[in-house]
N, C-alpha and C. Protein backbone atom coordinates (compact mmCIF):
# COMPACT_ATOMS: atom_id res chain seq x y z
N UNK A 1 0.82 -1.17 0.00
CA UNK A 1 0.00 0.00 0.00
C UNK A 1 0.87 1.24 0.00
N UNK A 2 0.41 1.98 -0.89
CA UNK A 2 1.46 3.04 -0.75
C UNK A 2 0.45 4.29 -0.48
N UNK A 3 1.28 5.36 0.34
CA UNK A 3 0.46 6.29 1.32
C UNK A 3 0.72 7.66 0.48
N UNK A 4 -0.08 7.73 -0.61
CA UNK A 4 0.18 9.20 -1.32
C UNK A 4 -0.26 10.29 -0.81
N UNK A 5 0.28 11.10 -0.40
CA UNK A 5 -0.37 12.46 0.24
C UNK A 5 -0.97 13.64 -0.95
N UNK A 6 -2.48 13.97 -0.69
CA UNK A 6 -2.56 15.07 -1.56
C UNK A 6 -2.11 16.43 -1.43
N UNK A 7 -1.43 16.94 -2.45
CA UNK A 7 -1.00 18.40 -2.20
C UNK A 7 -2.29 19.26 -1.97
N UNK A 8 -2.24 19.67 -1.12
CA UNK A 8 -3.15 20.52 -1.06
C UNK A 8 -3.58 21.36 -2.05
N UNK A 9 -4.92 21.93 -2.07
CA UNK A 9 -5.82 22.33 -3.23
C UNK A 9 -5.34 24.51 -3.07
N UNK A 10 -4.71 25.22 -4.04
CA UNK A 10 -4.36 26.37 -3.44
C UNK A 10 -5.59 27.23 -4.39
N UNK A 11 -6.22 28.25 -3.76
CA UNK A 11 -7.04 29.02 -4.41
C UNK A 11 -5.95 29.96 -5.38
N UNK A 12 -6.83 30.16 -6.79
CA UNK A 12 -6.59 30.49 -7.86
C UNK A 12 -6.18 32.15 -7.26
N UNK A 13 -5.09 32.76 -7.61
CA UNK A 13 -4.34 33.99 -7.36
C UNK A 13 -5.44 34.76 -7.76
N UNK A 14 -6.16 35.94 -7.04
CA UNK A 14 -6.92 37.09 -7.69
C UNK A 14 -6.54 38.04 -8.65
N UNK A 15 -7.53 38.18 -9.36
CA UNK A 15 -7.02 38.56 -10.88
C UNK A 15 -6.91 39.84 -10.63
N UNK A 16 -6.32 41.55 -11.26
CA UNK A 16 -6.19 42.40 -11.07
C UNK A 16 -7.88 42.97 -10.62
N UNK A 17 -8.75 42.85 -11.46
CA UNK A 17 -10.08 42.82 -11.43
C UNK A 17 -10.55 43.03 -10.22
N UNK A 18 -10.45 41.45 -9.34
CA UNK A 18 -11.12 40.96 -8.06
C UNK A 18 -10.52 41.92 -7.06
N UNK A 19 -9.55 42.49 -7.46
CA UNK A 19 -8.76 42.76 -6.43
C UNK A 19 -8.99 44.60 -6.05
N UNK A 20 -9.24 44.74 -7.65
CA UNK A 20 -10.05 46.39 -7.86
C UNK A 20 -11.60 45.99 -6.92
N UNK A 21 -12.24 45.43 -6.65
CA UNK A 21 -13.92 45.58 -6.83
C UNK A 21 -13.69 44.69 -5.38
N UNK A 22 -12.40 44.79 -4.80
CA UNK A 22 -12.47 44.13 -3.36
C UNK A 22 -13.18 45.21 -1.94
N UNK A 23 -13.62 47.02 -2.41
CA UNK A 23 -13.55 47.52 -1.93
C UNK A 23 -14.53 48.12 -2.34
N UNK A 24 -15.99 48.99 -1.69
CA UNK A 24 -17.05 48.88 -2.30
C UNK A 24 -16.47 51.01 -3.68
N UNK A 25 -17.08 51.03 -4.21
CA UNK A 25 -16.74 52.77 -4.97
C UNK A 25 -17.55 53.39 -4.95
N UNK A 26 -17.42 54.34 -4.55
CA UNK A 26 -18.51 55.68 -4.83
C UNK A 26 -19.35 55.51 -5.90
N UNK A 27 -20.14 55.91 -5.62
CA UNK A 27 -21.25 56.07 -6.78
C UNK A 27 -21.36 57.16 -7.58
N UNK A 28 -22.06 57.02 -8.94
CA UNK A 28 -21.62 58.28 -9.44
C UNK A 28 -21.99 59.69 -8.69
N UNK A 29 -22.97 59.50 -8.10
CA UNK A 29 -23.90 60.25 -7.48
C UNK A 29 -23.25 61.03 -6.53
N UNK A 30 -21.87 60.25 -5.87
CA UNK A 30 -21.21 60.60 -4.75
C UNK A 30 -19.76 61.58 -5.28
N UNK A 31 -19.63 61.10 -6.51
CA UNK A 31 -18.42 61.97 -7.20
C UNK A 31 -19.05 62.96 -7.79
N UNK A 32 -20.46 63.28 -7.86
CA UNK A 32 -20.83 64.46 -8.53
C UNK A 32 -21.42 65.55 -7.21
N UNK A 33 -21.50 64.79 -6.10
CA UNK A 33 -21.46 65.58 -4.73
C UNK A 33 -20.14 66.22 -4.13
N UNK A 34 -18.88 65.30 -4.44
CA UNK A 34 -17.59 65.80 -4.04
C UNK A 34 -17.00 66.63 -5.02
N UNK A 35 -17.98 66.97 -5.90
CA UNK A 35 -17.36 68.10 -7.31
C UNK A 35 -18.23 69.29 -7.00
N UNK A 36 -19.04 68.93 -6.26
CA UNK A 36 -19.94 70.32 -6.06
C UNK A 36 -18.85 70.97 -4.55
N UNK A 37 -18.78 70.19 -3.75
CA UNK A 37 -18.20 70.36 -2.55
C UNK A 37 -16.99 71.13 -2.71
N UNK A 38 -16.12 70.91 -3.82
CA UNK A 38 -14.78 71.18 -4.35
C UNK A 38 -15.29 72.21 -5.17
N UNK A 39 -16.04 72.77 -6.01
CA UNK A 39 -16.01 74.12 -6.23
C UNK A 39 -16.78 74.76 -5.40
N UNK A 40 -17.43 74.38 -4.67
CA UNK A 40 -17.96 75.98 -3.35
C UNK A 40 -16.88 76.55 -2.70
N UNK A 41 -15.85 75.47 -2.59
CA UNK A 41 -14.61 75.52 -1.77
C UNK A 41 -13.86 76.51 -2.56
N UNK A 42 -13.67 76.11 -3.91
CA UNK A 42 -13.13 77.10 -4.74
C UNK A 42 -13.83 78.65 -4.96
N UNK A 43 -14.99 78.45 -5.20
CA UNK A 43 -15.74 80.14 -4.94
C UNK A 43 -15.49 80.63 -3.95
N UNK A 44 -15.05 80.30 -2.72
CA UNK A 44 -14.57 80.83 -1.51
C UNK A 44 -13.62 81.30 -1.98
N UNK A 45 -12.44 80.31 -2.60
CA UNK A 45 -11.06 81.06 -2.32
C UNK A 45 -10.84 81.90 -3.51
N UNK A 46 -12.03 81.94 -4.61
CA UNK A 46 -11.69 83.20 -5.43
C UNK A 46 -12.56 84.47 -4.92
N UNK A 47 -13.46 84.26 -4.20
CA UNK A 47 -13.92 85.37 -3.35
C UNK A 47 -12.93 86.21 -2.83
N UNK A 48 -12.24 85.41 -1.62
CA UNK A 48 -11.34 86.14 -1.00
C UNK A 48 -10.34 87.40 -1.55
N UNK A 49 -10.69 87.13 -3.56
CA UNK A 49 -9.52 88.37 -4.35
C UNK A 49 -10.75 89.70 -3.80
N UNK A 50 -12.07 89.16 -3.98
CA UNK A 50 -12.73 90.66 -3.55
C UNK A 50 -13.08 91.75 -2.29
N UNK A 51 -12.29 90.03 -1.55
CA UNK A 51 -13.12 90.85 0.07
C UNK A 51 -11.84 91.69 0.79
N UNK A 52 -11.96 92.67 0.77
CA UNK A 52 -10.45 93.42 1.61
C UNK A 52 -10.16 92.85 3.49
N UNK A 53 -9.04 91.81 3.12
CA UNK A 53 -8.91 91.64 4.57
C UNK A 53 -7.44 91.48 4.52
N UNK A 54 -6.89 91.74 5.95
CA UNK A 54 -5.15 91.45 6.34
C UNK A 54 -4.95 89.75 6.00
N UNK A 55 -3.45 90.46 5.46
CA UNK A 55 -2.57 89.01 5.12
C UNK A 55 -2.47 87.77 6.21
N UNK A 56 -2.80 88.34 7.56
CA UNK A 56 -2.93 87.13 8.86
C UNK A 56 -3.71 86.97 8.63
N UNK A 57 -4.77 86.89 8.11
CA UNK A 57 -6.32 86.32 8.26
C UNK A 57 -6.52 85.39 6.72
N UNK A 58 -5.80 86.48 5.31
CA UNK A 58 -6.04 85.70 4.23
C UNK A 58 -5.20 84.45 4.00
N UNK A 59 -3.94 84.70 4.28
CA UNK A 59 -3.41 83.69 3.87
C UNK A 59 -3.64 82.85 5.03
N UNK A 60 -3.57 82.50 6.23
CA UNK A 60 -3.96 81.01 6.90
C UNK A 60 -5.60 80.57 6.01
N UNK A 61 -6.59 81.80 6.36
CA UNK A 61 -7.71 80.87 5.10
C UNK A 61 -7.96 80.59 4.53
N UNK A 62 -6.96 80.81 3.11
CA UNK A 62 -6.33 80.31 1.63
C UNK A 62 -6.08 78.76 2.41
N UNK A 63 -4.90 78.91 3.09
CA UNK A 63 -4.56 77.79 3.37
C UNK A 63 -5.03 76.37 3.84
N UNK A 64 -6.30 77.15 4.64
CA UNK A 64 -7.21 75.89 5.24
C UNK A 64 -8.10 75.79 4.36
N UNK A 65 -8.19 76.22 3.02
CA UNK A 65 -9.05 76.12 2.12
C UNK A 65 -8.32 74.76 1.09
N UNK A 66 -6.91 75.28 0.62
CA UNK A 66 -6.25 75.13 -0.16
C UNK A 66 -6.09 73.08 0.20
N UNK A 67 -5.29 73.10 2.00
CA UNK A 67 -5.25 71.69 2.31
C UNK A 67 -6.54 71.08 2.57
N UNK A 68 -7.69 71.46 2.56
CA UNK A 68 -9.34 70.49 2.62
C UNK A 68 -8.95 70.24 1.39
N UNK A 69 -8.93 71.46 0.38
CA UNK A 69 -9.01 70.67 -1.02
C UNK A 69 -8.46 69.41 -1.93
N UNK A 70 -6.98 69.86 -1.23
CA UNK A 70 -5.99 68.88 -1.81
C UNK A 70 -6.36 67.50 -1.14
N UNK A 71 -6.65 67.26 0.40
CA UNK A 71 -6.89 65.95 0.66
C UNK A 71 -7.84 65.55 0.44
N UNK A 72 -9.46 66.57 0.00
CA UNK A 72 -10.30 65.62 -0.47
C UNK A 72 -10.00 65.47 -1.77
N UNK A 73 -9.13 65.92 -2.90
CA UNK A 73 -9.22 65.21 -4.44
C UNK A 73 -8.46 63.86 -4.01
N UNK A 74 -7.52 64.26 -3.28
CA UNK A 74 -6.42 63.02 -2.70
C UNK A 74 -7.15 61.52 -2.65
N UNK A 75 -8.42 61.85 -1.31
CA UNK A 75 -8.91 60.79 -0.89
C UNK A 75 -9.96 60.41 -1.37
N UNK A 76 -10.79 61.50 -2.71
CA UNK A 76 -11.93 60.49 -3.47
C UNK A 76 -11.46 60.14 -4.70
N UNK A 77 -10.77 61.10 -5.51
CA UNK A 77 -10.37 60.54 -6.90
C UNK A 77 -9.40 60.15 -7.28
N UNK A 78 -8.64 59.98 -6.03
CA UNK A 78 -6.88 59.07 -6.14
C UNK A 78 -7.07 57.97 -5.62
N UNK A 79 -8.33 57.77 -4.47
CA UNK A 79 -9.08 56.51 -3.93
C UNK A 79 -8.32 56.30 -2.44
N UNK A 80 -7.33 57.39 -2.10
CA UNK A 80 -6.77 57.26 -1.28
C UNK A 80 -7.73 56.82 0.24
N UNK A 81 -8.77 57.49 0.34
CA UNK A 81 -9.87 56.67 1.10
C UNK A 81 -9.97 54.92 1.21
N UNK A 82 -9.76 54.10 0.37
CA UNK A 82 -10.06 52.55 0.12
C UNK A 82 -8.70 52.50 0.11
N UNK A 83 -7.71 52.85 0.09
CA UNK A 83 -6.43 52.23 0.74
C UNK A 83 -6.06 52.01 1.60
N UNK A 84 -4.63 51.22 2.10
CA UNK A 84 -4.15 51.14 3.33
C UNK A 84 -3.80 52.41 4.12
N UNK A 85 -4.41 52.11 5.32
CA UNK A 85 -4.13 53.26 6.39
C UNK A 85 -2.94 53.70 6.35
N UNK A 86 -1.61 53.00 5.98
CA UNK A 86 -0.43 53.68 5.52
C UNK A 86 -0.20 54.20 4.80
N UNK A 87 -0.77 54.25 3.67
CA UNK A 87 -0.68 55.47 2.64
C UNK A 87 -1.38 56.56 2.90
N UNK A 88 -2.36 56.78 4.07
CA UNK A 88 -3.01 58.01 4.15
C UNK A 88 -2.02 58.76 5.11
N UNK A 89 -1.56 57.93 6.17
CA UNK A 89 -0.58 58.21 7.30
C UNK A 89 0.60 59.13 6.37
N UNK A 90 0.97 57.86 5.10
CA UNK A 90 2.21 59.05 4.26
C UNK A 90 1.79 60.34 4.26
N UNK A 91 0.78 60.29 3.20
CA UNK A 91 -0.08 61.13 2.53
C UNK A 91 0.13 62.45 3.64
N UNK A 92 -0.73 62.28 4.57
CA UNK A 92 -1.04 63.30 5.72
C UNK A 92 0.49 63.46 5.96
N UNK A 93 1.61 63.32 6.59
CA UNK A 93 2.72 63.83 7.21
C UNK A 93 3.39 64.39 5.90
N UNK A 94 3.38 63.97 4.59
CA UNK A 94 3.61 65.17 3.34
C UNK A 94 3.34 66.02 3.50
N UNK A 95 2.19 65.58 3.58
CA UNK A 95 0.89 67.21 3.56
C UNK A 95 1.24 68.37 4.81
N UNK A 96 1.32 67.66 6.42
CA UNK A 96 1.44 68.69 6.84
C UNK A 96 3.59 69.41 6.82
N UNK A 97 4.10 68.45 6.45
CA UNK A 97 5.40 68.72 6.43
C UNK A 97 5.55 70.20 5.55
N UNK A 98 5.00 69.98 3.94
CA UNK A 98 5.02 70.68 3.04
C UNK A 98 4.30 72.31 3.82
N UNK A 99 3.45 72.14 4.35
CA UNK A 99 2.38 73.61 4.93
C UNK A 99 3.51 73.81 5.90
N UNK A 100 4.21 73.45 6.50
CA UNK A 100 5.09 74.06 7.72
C UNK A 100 6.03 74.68 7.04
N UNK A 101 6.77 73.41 6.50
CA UNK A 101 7.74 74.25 5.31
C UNK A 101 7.23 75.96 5.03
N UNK A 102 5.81 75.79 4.34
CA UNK A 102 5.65 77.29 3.53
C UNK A 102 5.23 77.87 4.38
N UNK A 103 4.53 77.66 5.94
CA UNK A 103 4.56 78.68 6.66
C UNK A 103 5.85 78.80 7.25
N UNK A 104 6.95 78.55 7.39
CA UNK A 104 7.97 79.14 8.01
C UNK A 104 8.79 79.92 7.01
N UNK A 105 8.96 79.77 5.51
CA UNK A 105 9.37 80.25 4.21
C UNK A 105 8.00 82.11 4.81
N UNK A 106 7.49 81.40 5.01
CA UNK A 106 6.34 82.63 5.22
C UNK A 106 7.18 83.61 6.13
N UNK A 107 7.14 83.33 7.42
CA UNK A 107 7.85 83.97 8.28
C UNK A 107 8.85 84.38 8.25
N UNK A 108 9.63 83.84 7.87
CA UNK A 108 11.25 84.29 7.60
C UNK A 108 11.60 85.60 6.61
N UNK A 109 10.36 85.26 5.53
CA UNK A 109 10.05 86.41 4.68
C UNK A 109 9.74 87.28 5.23
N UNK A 110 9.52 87.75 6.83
CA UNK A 110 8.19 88.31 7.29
C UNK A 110 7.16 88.90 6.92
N UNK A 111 6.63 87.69 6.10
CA UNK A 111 5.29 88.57 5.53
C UNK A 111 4.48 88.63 6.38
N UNK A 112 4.04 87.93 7.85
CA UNK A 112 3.04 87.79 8.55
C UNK A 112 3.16 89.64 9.18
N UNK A 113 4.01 90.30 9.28
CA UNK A 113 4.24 91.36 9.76
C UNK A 113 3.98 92.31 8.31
N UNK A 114 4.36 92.63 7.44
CA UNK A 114 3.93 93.64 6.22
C UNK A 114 2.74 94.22 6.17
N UNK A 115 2.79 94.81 5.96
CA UNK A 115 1.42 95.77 5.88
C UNK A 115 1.06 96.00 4.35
């Protein structure tokens, strides 16, 4: 009698496909809500050419305008949302590295002081 062992049975590798549609997607409905969201955001920050206010006030609210924007195109139409929590973790310490950077490029310039 001879004692053949079966190799075990291995599931078929997921195809690029399975591996896209492993994660549920926005609907269209939901990308035509985050396009409305993203230009109100933008009518704000072209407003701001009409409204007369100091450089401490415009530029940080450019700015908190500017980074909502960038991380929501980031996280609906780069999909960065349905990725690994480590790529948002990158993502975010870019993001705020780069804004420190240009606020201290800011300061040094002293523009926060100019009139």
């Amino acid at each position: 009698m001879s004692t053949e062992t079966e190799a075990p049975v291995e599931a078929p590798e997921p195809s690029g496909d399975e591996i896209h549609d492993a994660h549920d997607h926005p609907t269209d409905r939901k990308y035509v809500q985050v396009a409305i969201v993203l230009a109100l955001v933008t009518a704000l920050e072209v407003a701001t050419y009409f409204v007369e206010m100091p450089g401490e006030v415009l530029i940080p609210a450019l700015m908190v305008m500017m980074v909502f924007k960038f991380f929501y195109v980031a996280a609906w139409f780069m999909h960065l949302r349905f990725d690994s929590p480590l790529f948002t973790k990158f993502f975010v310490t870019g993001l705020v590295l780069a804004t420190a950077v240009y606020g201290v490029a800011l300061t040094v310039f002293e523009f926060w002081t100019k009139g």
